[in-house]
N, C-alpha and C. Protein backbone atom coordinates (compact mmCIF):
# COMPACT_ATOMS: atom_id res chain seq x y z
N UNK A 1 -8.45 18.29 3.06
CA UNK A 1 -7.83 18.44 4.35
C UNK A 1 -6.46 17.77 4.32
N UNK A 2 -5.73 18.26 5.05
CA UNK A 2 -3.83 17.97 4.98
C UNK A 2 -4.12 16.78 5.59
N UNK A 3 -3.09 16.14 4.78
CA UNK A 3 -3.01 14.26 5.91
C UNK A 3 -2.29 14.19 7.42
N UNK A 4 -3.18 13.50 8.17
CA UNK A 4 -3.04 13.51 9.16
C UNK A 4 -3.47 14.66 10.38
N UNK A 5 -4.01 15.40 9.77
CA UNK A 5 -4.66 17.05 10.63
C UNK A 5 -6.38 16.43 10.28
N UNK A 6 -6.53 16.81 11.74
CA UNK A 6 -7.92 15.84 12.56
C UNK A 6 -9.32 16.20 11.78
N UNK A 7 -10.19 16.12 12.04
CA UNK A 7 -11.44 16.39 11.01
C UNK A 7 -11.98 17.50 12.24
N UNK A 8 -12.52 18.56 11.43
CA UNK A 8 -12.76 20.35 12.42
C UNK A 8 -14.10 20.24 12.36
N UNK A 9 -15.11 20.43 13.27
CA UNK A 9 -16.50 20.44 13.70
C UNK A 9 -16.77 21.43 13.85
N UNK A 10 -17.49 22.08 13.20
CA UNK A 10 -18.19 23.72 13.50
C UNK A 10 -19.23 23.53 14.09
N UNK A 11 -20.76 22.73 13.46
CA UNK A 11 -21.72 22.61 13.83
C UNK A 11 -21.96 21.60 14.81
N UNK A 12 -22.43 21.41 15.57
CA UNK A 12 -23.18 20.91 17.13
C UNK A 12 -24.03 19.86 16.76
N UNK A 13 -24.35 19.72 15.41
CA UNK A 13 -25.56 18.55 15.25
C UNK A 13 -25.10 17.26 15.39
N UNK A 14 -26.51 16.51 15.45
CA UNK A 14 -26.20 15.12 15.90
C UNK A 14 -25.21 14.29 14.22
N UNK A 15 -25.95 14.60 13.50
CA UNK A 15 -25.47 14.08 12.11
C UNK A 15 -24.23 14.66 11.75
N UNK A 16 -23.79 15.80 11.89
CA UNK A 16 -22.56 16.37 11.46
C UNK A 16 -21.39 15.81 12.42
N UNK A 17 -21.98 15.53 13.75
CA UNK A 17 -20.45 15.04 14.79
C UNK A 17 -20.76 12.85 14.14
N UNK A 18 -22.00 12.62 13.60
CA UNK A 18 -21.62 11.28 13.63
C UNK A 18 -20.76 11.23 12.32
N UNK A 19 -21.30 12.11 11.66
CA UNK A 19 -20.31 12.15 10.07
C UNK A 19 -18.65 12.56 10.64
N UNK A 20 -18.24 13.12 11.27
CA UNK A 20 -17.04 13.83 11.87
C UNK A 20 -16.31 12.38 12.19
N UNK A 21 -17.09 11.61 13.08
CA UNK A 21 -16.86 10.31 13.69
C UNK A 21 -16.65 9.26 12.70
N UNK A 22 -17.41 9.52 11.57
CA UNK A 22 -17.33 8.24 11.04
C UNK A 22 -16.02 8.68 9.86
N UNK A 23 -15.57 10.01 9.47
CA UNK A 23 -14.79 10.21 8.79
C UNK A 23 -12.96 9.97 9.22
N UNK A 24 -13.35 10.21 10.69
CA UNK A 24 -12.07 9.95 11.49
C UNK A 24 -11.61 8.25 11.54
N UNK A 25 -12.80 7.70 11.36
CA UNK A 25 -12.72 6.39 11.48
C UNK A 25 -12.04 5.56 9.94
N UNK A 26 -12.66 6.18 9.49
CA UNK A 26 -11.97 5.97 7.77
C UNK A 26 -10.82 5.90 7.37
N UNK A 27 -10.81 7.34 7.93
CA UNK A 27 -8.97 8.09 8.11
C UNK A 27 -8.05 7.16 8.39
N UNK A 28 -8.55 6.54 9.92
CA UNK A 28 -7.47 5.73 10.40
C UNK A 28 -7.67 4.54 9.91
N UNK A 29 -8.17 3.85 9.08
CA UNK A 29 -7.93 2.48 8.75
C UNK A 29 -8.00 2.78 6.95
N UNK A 30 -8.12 3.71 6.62
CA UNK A 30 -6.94 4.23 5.56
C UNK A 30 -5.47 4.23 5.76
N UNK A 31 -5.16 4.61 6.70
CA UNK A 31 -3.61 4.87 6.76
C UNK A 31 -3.49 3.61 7.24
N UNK A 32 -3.78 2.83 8.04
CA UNK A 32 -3.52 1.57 8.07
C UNK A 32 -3.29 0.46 7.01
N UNK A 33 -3.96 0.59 6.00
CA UNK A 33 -3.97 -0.04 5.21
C UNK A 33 -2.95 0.39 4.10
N UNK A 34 -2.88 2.06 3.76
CA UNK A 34 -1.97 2.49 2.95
C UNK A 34 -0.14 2.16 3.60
N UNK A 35 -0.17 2.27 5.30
CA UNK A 35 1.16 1.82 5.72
C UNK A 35 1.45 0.27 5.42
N UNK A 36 0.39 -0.45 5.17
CA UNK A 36 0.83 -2.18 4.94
C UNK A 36 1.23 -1.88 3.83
N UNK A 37 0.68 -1.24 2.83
CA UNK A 37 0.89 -1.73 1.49
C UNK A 37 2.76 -1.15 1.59
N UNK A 38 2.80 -0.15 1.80
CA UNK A 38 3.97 1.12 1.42
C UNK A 38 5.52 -0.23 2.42
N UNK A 39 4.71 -0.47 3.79
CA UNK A 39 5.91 -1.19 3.99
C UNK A 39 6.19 -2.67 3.01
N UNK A 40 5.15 -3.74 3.21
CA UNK A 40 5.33 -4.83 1.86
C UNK A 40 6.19 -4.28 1.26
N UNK A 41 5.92 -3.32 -0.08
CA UNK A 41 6.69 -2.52 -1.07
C UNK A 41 8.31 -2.05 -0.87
N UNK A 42 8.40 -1.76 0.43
CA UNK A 42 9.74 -1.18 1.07
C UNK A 42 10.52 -2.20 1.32
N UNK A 43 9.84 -3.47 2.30
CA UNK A 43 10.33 -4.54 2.40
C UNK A 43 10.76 -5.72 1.02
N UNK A 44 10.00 -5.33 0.06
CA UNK A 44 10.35 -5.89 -1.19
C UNK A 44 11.67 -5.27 -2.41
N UNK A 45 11.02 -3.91 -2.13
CA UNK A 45 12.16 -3.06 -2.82
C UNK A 45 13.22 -3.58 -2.27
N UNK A 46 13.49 -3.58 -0.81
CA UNK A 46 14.97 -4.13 -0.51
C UNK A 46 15.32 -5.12 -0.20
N UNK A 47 14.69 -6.02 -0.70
CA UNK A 47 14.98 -7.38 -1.00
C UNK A 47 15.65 -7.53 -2.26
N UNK A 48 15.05 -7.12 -3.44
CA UNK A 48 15.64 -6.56 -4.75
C UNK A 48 16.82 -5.97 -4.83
N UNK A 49 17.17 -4.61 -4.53
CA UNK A 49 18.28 -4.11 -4.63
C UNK A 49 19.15 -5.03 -3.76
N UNK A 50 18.95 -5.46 -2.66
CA UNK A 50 19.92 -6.35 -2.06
C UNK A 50 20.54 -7.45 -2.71
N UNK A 51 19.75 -8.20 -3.56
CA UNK A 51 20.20 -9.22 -4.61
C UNK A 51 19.73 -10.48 -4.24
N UNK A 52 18.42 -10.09 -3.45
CA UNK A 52 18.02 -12.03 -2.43
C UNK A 52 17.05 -11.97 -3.15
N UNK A 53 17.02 -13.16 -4.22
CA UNK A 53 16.30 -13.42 -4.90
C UNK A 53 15.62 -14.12 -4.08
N UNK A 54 15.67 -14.86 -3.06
CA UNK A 54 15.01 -16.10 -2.79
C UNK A 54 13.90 -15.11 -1.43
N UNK A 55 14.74 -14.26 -0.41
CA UNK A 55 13.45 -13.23 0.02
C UNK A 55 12.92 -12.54 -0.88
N UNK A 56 13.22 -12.03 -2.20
CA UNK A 56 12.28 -11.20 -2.88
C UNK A 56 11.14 -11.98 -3.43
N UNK A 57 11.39 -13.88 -3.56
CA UNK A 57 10.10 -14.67 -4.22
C UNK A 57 9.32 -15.14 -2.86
N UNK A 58 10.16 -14.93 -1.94
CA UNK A 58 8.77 -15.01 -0.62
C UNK A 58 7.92 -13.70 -0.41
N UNK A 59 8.58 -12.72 -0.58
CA UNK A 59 7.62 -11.71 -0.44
C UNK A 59 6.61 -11.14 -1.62
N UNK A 60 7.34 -11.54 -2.75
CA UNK A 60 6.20 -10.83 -4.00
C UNK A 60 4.96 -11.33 -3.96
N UNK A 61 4.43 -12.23 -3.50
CA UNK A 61 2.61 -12.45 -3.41
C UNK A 61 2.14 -12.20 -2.36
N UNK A 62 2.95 -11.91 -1.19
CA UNK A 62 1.99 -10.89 -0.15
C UNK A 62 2.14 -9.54 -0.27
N UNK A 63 3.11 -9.23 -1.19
CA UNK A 63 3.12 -7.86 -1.67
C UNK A 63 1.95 -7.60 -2.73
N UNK A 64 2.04 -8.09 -3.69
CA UNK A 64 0.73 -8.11 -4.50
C UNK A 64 -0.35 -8.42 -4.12
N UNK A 65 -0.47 -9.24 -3.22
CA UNK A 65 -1.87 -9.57 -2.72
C UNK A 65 -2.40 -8.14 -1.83
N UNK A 66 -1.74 -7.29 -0.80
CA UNK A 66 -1.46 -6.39 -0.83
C UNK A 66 -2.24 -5.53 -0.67
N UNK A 67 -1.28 -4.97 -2.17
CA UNK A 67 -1.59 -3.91 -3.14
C UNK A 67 -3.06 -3.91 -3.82
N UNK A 68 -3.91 -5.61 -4.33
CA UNK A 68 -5.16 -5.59 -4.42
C UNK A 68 -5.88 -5.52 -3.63
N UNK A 69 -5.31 -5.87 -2.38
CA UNK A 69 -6.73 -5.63 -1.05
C UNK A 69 -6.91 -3.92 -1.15
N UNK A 70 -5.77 -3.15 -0.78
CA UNK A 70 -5.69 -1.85 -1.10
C UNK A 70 -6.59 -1.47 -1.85
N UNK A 71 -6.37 -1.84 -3.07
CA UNK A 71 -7.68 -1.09 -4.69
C UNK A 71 -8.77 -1.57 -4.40
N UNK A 72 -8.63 -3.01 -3.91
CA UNK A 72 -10.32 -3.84 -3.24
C UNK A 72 -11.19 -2.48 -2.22
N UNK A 73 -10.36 -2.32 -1.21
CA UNK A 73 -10.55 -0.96 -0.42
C UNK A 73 -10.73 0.39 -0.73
N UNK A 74 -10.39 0.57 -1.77
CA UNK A 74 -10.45 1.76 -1.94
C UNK A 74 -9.16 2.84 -1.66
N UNK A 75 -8.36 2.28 -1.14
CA UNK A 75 -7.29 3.10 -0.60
C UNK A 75 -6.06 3.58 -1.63
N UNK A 76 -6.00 2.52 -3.04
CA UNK A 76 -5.44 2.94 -3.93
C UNK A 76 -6.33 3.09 -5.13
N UNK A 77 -5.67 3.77 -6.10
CA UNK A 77 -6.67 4.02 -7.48
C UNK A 77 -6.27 2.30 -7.99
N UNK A 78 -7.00 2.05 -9.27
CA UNK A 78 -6.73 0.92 -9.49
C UNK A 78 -5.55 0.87 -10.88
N UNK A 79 -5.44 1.53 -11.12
CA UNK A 79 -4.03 2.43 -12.20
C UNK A 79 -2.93 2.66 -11.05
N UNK A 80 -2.99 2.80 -10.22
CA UNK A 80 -2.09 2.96 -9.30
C UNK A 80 -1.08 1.89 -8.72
N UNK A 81 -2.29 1.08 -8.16
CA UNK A 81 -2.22 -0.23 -8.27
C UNK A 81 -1.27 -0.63 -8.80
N UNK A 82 -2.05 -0.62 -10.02
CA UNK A 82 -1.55 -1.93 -11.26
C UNK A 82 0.05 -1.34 -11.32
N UNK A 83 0.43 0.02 -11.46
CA UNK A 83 1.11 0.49 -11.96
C UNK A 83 2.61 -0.27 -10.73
N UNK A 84 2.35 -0.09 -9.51
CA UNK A 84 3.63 0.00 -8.36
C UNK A 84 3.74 -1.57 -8.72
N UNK A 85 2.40 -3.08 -8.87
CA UNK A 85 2.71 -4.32 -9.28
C UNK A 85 3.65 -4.77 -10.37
N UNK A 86 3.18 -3.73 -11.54
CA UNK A 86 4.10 -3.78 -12.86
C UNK A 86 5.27 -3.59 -12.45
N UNK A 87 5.64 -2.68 -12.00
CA UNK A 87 7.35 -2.12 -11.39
C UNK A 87 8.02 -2.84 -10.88
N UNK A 88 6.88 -3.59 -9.50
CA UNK A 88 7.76 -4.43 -8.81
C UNK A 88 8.00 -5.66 -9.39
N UNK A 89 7.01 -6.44 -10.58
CA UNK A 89 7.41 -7.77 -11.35
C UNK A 89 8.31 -7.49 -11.89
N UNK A 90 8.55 -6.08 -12.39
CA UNK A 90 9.41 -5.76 -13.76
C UNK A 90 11.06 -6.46 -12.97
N UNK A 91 10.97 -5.68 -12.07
CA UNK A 91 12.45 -5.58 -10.89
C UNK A 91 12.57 -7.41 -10.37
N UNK A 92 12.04 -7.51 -10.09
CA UNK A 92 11.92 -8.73 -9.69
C UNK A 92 12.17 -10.00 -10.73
N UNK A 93 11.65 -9.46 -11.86
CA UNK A 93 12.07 -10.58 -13.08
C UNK A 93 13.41 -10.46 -13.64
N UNK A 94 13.73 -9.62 -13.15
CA UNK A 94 15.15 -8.84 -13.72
C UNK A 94 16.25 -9.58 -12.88
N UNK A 95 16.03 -9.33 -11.42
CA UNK A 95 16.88 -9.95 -10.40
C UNK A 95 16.95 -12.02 -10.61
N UNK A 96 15.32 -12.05 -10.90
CA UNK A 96 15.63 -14.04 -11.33
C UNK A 96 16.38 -14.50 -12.42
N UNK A 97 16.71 -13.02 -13.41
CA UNK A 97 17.44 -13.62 -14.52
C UNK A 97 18.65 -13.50 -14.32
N UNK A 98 19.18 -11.95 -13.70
CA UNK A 98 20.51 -12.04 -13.23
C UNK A 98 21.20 -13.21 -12.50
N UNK A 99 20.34 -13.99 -11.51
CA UNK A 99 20.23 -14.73 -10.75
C UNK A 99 20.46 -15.98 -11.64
N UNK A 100 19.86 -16.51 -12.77
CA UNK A 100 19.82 -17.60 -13.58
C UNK A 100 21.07 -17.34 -14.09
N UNK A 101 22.01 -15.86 -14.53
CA UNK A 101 22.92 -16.31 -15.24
C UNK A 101 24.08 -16.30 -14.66
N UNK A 102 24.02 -16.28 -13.48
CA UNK A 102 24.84 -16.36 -12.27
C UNK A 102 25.54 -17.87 -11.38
């Protein structure tokens, strides 16, 4: 089903509308959880390109911390995960050295 287009009920039963219910419920604290991670990440990314080393080392462990509640949840794969953490240390170690030879 397309993201964000509602969950469709054909059948009338008691079990199929609590499953309907409980899938809608998922939904939304999926996207809840996938919007924390995506902003952290956004808010970090531009901390980085900006050149603030000192907001990018306040935010990288609630960004990572995060990103594992996420995979803890289920909401990211755990390759996925790992993969956006790697990126963002990579960037981030990059900016403390520029920063050191500065």
């Amino acid at each position: 089903m397309a993201q964000g287009q509602p969950t469709k009920v054909k059948k009338r039963k008691k079990s199929v509308l609590k499953r309907a219910a409980q899938s809608r419920e998922r939904a939304e604290v999926n996207r809840a959880n996938r919007t924390r991670v995506r902003t952290a990440m956004k808010r970090l990314r531009t901390a980085i390109t900006a050149g603030d080393a000192t907001a990018a080392s306040n935010l990288l462990n609630p960004t990572l911390s995060a990103i594992d509640q996420a995979i803890a949840k289920g909401v990211l794969h755990e390759n996925t995960g790992n993969r956006y953490k790697s990126r963002l240390a990579v960037a981030f170690n990059e900016l403390k050295a520029k920063a050191a030879k500065a």
